[in-house]
C-alpha atoms as a PDB file:
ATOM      1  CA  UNK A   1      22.239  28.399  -9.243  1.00  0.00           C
ATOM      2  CA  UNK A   2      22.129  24.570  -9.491  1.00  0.00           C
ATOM      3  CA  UNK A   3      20.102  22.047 -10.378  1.00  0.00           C
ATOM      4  CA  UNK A   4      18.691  19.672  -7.195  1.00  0.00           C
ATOM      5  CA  UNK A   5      19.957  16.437  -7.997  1.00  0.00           C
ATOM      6  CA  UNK A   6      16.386  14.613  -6.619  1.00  0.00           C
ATOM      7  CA  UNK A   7      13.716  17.402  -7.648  1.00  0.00           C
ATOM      8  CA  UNK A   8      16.079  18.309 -10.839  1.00  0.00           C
ATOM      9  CA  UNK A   9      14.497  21.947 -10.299  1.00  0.00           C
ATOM     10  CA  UNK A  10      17.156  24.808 -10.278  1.00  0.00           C
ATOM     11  CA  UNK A  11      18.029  25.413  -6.591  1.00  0.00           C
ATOM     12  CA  UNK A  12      18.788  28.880  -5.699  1.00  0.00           C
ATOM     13  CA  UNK A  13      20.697  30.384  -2.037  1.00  0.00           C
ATOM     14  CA  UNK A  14      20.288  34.089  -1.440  1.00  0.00           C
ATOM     15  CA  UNK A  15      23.018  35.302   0.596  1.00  0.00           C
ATOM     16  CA  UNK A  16      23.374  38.370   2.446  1.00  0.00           C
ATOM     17  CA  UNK A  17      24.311  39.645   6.269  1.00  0.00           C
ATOM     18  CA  UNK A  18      20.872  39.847   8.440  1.00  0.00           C
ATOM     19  CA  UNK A  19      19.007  37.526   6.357  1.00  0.00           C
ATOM     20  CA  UNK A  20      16.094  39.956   7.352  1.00  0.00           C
ATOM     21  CA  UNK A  21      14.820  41.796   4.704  1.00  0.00           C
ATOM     22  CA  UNK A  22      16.226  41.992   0.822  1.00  0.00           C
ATOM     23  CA  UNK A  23      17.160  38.039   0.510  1.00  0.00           C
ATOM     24  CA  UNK A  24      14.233  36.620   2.395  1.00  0.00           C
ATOM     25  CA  UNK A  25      11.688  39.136   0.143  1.00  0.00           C
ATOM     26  CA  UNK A  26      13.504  37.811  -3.023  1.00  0.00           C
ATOM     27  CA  UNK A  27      13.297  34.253  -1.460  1.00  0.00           C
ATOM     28  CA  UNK A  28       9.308  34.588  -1.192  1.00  0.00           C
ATOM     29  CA  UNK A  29       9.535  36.233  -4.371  1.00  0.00           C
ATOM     30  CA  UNK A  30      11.429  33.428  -5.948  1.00  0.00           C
ATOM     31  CA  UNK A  31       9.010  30.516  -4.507  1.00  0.00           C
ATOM     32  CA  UNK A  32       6.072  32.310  -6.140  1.00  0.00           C
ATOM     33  CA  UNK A  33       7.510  33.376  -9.376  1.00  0.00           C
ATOM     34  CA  UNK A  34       9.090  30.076 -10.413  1.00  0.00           C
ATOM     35  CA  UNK A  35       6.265  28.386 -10.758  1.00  0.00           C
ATOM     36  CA  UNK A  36       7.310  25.183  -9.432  1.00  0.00           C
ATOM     37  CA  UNK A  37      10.792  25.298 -11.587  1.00  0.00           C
ATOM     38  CA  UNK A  38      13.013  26.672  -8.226  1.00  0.00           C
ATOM     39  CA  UNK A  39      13.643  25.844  -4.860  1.00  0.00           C
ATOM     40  CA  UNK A  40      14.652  28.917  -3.197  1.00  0.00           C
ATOM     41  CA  UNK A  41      16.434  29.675  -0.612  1.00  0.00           C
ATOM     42  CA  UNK A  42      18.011  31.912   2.167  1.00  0.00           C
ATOM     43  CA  UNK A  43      20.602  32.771   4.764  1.00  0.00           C
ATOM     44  CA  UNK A  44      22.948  35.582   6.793  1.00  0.00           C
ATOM     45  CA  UNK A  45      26.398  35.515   7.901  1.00  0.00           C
ATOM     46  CA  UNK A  46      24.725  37.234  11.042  1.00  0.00           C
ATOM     47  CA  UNK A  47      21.096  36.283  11.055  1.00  0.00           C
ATOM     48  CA  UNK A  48      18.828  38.586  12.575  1.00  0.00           C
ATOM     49  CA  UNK A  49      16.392  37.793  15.571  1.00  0.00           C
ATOM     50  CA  UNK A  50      13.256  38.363  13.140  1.00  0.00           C
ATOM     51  CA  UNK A  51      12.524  39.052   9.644  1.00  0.00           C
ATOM     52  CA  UNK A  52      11.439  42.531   8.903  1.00  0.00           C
ATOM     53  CA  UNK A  53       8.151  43.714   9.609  1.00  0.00           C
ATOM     54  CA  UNK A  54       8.391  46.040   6.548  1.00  0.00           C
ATOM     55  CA  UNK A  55       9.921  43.167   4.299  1.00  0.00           C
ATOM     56  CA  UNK A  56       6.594  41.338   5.437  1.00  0.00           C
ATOM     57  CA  UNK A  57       4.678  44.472   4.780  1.00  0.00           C
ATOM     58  CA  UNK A  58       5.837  45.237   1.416  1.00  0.00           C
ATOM     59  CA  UNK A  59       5.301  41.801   0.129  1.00  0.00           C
ATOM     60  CA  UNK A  60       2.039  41.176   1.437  1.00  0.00           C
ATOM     61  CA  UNK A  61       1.336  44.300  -0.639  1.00  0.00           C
ATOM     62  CA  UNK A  62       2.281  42.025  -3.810  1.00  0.00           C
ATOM     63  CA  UNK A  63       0.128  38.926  -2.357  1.00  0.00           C
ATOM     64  CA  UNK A  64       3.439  36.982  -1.311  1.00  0.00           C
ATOM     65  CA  UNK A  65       3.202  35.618   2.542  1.00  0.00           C
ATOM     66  CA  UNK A  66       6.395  35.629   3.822  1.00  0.00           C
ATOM     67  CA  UNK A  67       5.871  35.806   7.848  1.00  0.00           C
ATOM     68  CA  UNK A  68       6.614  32.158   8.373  1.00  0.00           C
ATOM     69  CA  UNK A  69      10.232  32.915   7.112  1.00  0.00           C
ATOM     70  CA  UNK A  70      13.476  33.181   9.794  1.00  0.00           C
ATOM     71  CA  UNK A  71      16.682  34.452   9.845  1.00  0.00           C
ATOM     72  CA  UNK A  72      19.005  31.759   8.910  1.00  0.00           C
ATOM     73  CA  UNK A  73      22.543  31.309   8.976  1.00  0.00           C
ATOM     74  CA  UNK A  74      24.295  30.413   5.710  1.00  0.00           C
ATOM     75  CA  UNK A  75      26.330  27.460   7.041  1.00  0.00           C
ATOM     76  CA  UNK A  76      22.613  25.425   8.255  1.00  0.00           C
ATOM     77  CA  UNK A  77      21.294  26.613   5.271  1.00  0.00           C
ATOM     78  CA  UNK A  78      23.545  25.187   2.370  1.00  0.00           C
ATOM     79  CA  UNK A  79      21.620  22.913   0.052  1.00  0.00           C
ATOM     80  CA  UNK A  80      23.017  19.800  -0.497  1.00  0.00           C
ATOM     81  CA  UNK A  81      24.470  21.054  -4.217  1.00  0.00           C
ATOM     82  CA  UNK A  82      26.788  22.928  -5.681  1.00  0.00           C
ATOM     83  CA  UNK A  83      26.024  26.894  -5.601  1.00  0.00           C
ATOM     84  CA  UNK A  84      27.830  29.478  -7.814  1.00  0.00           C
ATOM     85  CA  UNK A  85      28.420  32.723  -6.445  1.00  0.00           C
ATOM     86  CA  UNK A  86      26.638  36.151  -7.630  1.00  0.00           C
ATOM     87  CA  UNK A  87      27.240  39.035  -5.361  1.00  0.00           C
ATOM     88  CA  UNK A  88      24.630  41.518  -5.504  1.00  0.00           C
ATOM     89  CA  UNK A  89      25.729  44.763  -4.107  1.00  0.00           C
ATOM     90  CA  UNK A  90      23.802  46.456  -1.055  1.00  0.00           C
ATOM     91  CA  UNK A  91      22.585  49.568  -0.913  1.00  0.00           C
ATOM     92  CA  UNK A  92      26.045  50.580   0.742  1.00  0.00           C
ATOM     93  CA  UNK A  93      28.021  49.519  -2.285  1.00  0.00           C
ATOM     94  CA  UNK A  94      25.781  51.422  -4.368  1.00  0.00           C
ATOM     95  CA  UNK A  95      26.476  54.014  -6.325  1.00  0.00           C
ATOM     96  CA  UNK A  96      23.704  56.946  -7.512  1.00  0.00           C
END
């Protein structure tokens, strides 16, 4: 997280492969959870073609609208600030 040096709200990049499903849901979930406070983003090291119909599904389920979103790739997607790094793990990395 950083802080947007213009909007000073904390600025947030969601990283992950596809940029199709898990970091553009927590993107939409982000926008309409931080009331205002966060600008949230997200990209792929190897966008998809399309975000997920089910990622769309699930969080229209929740009231969130996230069809306008697309795949983008991390290096056009970069804020203008400072990010730190928190790797999440996938759901191949995890362990039950």
């Amino acid at each position: 997280m950083s802080t947007g040096e213009a909007s000073g709200r904390e600025r947030i990049l969601v990283i992950c492969t596809g940029n199709s499903a898990r970091s553009q849901m927590a993107e939409g979930l982000l926008r309409a959870l931080g009331g205002g406070r966060v600008e949230a983003f997200s990209a792929g090291s190897r966008p998809a073609e399309r975000v997920h119909p089910l990622a769309v599904r699930a969080m229209a389920e929740v009231g969130i609208d996230i069809a306008h979103q697309r795949p983008k790739h991390r290096q056009r997607q970069r804020p203008r600030v400072r990010i730190g790094n928190h790797p999440v793990p996938d759901e191949r990395r995890c362990v039950d």
